[in-house]
Protein backbone atom coordinates (compact mmCIF):
# COMPACT_ATOMS: atom_id res chain seq x y z
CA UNK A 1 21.36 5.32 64.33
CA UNK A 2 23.84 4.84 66.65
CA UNK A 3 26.72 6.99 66.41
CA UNK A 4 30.08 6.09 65.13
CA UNK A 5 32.71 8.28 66.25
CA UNK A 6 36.37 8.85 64.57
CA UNK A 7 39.24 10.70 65.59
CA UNK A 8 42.34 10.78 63.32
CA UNK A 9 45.63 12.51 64.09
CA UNK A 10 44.46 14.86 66.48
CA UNK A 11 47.22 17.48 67.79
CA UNK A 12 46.98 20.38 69.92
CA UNK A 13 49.92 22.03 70.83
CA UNK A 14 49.86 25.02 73.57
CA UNK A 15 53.71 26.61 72.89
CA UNK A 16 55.99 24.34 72.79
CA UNK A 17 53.80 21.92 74.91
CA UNK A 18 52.38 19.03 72.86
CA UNK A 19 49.29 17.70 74.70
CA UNK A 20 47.85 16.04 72.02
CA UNK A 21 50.54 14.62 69.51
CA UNK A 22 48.49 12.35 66.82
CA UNK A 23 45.68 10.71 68.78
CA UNK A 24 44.22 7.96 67.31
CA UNK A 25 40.15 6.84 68.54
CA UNK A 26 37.45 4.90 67.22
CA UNK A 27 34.46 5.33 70.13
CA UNK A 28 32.16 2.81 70.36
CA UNK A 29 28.71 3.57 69.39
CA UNK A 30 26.58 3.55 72.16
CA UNK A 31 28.79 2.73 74.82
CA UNK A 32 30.69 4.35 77.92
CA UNK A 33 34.68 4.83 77.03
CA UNK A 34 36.67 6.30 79.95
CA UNK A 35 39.53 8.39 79.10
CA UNK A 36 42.20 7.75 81.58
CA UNK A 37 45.62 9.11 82.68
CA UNK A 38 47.78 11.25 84.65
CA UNK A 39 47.52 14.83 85.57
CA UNK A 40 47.48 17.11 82.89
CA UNK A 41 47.95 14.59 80.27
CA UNK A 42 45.37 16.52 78.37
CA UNK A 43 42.02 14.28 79.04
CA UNK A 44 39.80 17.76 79.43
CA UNK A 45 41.71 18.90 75.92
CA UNK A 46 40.74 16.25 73.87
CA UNK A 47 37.09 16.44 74.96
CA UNK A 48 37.22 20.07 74.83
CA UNK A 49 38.69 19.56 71.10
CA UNK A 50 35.66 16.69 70.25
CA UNK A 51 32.84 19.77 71.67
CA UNK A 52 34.38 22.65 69.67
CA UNK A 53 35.62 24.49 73.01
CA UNK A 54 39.25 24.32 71.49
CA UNK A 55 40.46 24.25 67.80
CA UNK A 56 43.05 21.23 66.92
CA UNK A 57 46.39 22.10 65.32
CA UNK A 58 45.60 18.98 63.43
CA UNK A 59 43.75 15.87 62.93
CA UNK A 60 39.92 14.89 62.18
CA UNK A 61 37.20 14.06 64.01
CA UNK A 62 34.12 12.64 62.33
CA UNK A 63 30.84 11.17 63.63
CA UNK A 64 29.01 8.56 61.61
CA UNK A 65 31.73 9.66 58.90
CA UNK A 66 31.18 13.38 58.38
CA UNK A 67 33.78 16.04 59.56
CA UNK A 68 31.62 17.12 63.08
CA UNK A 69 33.01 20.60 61.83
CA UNK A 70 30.11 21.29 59.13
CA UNK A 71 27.56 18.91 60.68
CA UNK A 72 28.09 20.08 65.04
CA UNK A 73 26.02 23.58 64.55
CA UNK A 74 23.06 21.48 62.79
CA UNK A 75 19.72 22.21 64.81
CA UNK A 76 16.94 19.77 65.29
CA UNK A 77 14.86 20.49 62.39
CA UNK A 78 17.79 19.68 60.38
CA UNK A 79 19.15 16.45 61.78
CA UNK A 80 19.83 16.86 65.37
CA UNK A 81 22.38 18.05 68.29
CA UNK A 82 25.70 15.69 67.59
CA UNK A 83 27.28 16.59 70.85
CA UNK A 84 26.35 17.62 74.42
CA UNK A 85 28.54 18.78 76.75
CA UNK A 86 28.38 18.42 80.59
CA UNK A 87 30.77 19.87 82.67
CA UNK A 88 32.48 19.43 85.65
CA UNK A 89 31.20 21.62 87.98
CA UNK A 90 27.73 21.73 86.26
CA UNK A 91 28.22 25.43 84.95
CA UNK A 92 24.16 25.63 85.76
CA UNK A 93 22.90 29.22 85.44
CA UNK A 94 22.00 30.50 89.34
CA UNK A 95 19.47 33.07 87.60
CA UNK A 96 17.83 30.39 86.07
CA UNK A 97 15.02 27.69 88.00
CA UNK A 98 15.95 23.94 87.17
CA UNK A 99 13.63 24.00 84.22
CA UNK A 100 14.99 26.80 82.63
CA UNK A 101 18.57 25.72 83.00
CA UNK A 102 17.16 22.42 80.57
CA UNK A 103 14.89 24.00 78.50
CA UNK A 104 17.64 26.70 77.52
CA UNK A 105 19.23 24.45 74.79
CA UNK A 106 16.02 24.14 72.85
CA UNK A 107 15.36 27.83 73.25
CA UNK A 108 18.67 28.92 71.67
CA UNK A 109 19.10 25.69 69.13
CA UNK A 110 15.86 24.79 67.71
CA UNK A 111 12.38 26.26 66.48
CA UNK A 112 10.22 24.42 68.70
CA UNK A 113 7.26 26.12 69.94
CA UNK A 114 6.92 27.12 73.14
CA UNK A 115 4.51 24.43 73.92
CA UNK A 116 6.61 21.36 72.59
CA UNK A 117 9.37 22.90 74.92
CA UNK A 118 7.49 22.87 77.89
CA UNK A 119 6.40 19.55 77.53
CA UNK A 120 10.05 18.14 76.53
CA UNK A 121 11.75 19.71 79.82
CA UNK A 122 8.71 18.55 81.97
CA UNK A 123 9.04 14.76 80.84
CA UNK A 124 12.55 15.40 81.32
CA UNK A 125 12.46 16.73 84.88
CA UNK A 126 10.09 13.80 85.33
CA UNK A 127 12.21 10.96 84.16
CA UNK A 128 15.49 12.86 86.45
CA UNK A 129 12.78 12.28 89.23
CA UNK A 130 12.83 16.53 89.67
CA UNK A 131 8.86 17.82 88.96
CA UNK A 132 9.05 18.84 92.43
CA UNK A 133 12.46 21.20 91.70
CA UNK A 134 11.14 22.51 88.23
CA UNK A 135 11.05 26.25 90.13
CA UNK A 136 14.07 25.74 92.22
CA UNK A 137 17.34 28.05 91.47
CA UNK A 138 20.95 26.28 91.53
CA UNK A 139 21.66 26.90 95.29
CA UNK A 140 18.73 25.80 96.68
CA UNK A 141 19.47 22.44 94.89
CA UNK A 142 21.79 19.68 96.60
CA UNK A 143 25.01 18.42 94.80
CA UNK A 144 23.30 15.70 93.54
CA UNK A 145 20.14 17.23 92.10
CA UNK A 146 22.42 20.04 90.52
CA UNK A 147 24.48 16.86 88.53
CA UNK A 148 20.91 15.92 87.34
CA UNK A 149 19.97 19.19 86.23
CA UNK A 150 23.17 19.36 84.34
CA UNK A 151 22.66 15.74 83.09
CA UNK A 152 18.78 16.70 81.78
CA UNK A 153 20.19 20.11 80.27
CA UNK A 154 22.96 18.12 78.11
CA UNK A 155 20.64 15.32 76.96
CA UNK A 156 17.58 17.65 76.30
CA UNK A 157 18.08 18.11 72.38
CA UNK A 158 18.66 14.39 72.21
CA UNK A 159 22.70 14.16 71.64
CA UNK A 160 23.98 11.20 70.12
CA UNK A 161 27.21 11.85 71.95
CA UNK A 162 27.60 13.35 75.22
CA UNK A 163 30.62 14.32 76.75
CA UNK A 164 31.43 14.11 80.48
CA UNK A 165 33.94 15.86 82.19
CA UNK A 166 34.81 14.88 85.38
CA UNK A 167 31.32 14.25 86.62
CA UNK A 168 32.25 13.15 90.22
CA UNK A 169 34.31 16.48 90.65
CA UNK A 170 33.97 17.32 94.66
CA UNK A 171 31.21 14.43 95.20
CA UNK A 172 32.17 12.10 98.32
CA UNK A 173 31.95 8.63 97.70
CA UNK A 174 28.21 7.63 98.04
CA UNK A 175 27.40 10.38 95.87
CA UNK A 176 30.50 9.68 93.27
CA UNK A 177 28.86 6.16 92.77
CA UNK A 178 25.54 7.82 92.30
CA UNK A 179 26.20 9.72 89.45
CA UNK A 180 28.36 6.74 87.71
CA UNK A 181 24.90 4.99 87.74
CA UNK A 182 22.64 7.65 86.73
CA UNK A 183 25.41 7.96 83.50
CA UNK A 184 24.95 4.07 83.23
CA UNK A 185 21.44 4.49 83.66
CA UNK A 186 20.17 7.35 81.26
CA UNK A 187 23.03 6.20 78.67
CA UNK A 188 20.98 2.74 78.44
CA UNK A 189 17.59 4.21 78.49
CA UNK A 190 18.49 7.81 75.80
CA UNK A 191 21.15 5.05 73.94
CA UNK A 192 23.50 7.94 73.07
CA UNK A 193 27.41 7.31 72.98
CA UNK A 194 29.21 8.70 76.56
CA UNK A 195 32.77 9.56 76.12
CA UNK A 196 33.89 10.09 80.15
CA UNK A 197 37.46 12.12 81.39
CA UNK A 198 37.65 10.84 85.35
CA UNK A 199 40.18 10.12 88.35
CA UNK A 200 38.05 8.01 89.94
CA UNK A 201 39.60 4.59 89.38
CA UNK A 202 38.50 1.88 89.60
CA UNK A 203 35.23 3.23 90.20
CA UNK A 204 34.35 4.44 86.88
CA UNK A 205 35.31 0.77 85.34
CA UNK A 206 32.25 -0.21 86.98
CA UNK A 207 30.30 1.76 84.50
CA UNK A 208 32.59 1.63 81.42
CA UNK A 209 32.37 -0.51 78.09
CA UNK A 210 35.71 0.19 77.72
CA UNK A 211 38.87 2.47 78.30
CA UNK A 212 41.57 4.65 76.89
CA UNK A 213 44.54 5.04 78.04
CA UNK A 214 46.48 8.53 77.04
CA UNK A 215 50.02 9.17 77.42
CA UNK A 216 52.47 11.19 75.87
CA UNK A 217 49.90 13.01 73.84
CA UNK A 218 48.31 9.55 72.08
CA UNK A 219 46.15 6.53 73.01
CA UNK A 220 48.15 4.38 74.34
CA UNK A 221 45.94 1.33 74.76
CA UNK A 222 41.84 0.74 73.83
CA UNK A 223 39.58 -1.64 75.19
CA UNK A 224 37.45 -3.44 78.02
CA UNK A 225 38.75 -2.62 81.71
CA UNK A 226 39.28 -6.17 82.75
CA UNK A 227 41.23 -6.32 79.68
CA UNK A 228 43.77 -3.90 81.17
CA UNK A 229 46.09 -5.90 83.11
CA UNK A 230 46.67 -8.73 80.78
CA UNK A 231 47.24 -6.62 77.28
CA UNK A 232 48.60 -3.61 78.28
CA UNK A 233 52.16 -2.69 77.77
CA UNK A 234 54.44 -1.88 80.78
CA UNK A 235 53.82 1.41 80.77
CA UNK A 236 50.08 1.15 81.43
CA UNK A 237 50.90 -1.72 83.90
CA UNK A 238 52.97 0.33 86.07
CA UNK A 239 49.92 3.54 85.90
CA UNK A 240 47.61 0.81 86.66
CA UNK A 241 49.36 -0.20 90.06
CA UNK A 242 49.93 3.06 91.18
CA UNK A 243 46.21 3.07 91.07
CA UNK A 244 45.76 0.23 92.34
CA UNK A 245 43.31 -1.18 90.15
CA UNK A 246 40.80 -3.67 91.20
CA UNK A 247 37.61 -4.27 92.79
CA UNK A 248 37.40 -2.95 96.27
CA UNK A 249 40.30 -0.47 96.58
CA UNK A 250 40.12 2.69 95.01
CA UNK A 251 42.41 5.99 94.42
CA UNK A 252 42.29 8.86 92.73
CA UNK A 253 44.55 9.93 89.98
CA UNK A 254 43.86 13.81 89.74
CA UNK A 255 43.65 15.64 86.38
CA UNK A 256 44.82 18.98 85.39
């Protein structure tokens, strides 16, 4: 089923500083929505608030119409993983090989066997085109082979929503557009939903059903990138040049 996620209201306040103040989402189901916006708007929060890594003040957030709060700790045998989470500087373990860095979600969150396990992570490592770096630790991985660790780690236990954030962190170009296809790629062939916080615009448009827009702690706009320039409001207009958005010229709007 493909999953149909809901956030209502949302607020997350740090002090006196509102970062979230009443966000409004409905994700498409398996799709790729970008969240974008300036520095420090709070694009990390909300995905940190959708993957239970921060508490909201207020607000719900429900996938396929169930509060993810008594459904997210679910294991396999009784439903599935909801959410995966990958981060933006991979947060692989450097004591563990490449195959135990992906097999370690099963370990902790299911009651497979150890047999089933093995043979999960080594179709995995197979379809991330890494059989030959099943024994290989973290640093004596490239940038690019650590992202696909990472990748096969979060979508190991089957997700139907994973959560990317900042993927292209500290990538050069070449590799940046590398990753954006391998999410494009293993999102159409897994079908799970991919919610995506990045700076890399236009870049990421390439790769995105569609994009929201948060400002002032709420979505501001919704919908397909090309979209963009023709319904937004003012405000988004005037982000949008600043980042100069169209094909062939690219910036970077940083996040905090």
């Amino acid at each position: 089923m493909d999953a149909s996620l809901s956030i209502c209201g949302l607020k997350k306040h740090f002090g006196e500083n509102r970062v979230l103040d009443g966000v409004d989402l409905e994700v498409a189901p398996a799709a790729v929505t970008t969240i974008i916006g300036k520095s420090g708007i709070g694009k990390s929060v909300l995905l940190k608030c959708i993957a239970n890594l921060l508490e909201p003040d207020a607000g719900t957030i429900e996938l396929n119409g169930k509060a993810i709060s008594k459904t997210r700790r679910a294991s396999k045998d009784d439903g599935g993983v909801e959410f995966s989470y990958m981060f933006q500087n991979n947060a692989l373990f450097d004591s563990l090989t490449a195959f135990d860095n992906i097999a370690l979600p099963l370990r902790e969150t299911t009651r497979l066997k150890p047999v089933e396990v093995d043979e999960r992570v080594s179709a995995m490592l197979d379809q991330l085109e890494l059989g030959d770096a099943a024994g290989s630790y973290p640093g004596e991985l490239s940038g690019g082979m650590k992202k696909r660790v990472a990748l096969g780690r979060a979508l190991i236990t089957d997700p139907q929503v994973v959560l990317f954030d900042e993927p292209t962190t500290g990538l050069d170009p070449e590799r940046k557009f590398s990753v954006f296809e391998m999410i494009a790629d293993y999102r159409a062939r897994f079908g799970f939903t991919a919610l995506v916080v990045s700076h890399d615009i236009p870049e990421v448009f390439e790769i995105s059903d569609y994009v929201a827009w948060l400002d002032g702690g709420r979505i501001k706009f919704y919908g397909e990138p090309d979209s963009l320039d023709s319904e937004a409001q003012a405000a988004l207009s005037g982000f949008l040049d600043k980042a100069k958005f169209g094909r062939g010229q690219s910036t970077s709007v940083k996040d905090g």
